[in-house]
N, C-alpha and C. Protein backbone atom coordinates (compact mmCIF):
# COMPACT_ATOMS: atom_id res chain seq x y z
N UNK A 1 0.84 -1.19 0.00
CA UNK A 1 0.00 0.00 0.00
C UNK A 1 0.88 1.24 0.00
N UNK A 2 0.55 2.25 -0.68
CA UNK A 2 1.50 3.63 -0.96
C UNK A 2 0.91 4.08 0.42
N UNK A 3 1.64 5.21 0.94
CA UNK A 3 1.58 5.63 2.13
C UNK A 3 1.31 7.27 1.30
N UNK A 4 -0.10 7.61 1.91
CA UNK A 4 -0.42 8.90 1.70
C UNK A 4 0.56 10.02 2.33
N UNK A 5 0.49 10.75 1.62
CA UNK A 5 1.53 12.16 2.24
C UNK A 5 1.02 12.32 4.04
N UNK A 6 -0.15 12.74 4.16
CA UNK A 6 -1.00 13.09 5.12
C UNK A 6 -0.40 12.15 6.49
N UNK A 7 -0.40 10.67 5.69
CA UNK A 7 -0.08 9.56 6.89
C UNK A 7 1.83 9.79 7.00
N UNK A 8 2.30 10.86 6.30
CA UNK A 8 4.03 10.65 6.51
C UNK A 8 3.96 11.73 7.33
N UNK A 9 3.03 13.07 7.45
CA UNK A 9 2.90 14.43 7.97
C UNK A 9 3.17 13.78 9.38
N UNK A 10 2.24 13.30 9.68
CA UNK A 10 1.48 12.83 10.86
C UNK A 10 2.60 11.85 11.67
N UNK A 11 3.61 10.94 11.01
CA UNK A 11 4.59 10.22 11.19
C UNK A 11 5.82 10.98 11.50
N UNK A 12 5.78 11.94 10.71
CA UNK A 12 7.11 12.86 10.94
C UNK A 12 6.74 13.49 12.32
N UNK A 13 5.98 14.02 12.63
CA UNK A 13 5.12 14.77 13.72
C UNK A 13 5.64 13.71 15.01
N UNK A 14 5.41 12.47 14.95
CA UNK A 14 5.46 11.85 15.83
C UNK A 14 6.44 11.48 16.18
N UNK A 15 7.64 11.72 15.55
CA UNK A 15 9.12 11.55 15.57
C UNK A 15 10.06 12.85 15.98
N UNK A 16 9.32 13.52 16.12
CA UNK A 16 9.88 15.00 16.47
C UNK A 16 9.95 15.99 15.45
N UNK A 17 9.64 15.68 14.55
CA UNK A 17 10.00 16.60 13.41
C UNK A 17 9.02 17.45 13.61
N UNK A 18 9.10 19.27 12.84
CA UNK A 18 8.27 20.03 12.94
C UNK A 18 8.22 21.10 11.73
N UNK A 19 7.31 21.25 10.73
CA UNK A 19 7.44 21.91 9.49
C UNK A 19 8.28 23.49 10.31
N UNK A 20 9.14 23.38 8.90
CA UNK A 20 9.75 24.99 9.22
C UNK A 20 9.33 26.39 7.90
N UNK A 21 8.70 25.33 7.14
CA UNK A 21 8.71 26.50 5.57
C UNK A 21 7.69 25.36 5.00
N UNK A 22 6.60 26.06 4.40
CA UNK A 22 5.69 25.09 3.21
C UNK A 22 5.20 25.95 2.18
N UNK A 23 5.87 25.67 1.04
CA UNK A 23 5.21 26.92 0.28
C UNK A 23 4.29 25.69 -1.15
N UNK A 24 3.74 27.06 -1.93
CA UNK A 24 3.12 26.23 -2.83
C UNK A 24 4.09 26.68 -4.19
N UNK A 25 4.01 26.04 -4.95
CA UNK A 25 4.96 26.03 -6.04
C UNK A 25 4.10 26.17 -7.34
N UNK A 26 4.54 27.17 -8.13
CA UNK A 26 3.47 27.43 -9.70
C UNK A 26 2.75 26.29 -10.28
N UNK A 27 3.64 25.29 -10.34
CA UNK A 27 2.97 23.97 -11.44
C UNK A 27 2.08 22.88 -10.04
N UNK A 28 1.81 23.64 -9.28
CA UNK A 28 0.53 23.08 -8.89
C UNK A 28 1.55 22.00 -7.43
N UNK A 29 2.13 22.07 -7.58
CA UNK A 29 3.40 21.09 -6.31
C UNK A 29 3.15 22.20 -4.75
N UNK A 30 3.13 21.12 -4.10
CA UNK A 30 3.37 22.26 -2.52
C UNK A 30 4.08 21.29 -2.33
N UNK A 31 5.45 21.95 -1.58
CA UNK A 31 6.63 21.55 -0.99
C UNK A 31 6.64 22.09 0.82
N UNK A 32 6.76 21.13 1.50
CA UNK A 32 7.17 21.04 3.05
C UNK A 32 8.30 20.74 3.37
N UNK A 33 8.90 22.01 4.42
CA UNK A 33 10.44 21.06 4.95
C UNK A 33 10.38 21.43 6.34
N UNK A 34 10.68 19.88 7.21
CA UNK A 34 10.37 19.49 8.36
C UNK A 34 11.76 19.52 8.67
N UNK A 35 12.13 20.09 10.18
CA UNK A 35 13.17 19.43 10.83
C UNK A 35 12.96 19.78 12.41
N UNK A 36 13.57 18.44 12.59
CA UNK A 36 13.72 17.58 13.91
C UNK A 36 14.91 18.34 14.48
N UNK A 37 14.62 19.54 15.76
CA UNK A 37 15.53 19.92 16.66
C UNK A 37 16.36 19.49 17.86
N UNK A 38 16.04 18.34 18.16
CA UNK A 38 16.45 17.72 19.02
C UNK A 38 17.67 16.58 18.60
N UNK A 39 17.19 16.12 17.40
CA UNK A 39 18.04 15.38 16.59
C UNK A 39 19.05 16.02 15.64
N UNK A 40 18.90 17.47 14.76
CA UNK A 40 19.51 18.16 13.96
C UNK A 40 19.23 17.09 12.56
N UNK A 41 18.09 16.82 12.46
CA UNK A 41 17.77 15.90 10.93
C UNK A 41 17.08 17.00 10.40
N UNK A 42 16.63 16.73 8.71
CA UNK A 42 15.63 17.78 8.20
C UNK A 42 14.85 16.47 7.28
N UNK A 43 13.82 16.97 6.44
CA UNK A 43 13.22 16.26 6.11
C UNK A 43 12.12 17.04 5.20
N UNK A 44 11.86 16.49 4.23
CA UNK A 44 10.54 17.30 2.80
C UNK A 44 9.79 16.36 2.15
N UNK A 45 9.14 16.93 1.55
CA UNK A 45 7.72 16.21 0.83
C UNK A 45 7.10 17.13 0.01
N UNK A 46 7.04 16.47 -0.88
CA UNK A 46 6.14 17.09 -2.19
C UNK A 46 5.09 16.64 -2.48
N UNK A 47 4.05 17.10 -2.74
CA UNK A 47 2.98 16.36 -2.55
C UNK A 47 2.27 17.64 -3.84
N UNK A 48 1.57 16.69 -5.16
CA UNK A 48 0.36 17.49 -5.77
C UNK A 48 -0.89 17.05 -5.31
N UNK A 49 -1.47 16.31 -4.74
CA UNK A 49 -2.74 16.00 -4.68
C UNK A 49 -3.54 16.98 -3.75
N UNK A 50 -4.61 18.10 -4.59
CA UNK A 50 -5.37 18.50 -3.68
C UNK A 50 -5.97 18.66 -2.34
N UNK A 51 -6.43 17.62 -2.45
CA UNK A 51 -7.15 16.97 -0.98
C UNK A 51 -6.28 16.98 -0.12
N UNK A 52 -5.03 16.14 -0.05
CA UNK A 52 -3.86 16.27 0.60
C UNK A 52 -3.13 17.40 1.02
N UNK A 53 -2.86 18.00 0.07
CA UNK A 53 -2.61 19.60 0.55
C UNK A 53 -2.85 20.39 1.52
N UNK A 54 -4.21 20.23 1.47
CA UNK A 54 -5.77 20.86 2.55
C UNK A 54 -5.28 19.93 3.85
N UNK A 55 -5.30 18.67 3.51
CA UNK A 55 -5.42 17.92 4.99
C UNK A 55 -4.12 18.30 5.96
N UNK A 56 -3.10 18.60 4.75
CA UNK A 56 -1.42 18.73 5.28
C UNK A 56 -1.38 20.32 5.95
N UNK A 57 -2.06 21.20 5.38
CA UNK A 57 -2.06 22.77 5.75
C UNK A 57 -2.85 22.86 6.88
N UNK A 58 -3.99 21.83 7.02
CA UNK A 58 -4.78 22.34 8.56
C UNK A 58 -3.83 21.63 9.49
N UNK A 59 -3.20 20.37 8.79
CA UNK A 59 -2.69 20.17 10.27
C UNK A 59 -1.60 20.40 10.72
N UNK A 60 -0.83 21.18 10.03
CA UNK A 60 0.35 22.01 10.21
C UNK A 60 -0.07 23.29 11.10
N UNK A 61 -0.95 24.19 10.47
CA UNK A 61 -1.55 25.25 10.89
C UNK A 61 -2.16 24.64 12.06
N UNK A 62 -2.72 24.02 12.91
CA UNK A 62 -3.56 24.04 14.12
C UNK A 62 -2.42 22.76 14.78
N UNK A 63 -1.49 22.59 14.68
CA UNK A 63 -1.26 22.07 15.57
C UNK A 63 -0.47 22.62 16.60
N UNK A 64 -0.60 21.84 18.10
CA UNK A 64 -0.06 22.90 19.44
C UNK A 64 0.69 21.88 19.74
């Protein structure tokens, strides 16, 4: 089974990682880059799928 972007957000999250920059890109691409402060790792994802996008931006944006 492919592993949805949404389910790697959520994985990275749980590993310490924490988005630092997500922008959206002209040809329709939004790019995320995560890094883990405790560890000094970094980490990204590209993702075109709509839906995904949305699910990846609220839960970036509302999370405490």
């Amino acid at each position: 089974m492919i592993e949805k972007e949404f389910d790697r957000v959520i994985k990275l999250y749980e590993q310490g990682f924490r988005c630092i920059k997500y922008e959206d890109v002209e040809n329709g691409e939004f790019r995320v880059f995560f890094k883990n402060f405790k560890d000094e790792k970094i980490d990204s994802l590209v993702c075109s799928d709509k839906d995904e996008i949305i699910r990846i931006k609220h839960y970036i944006d509302n999370y405490y």
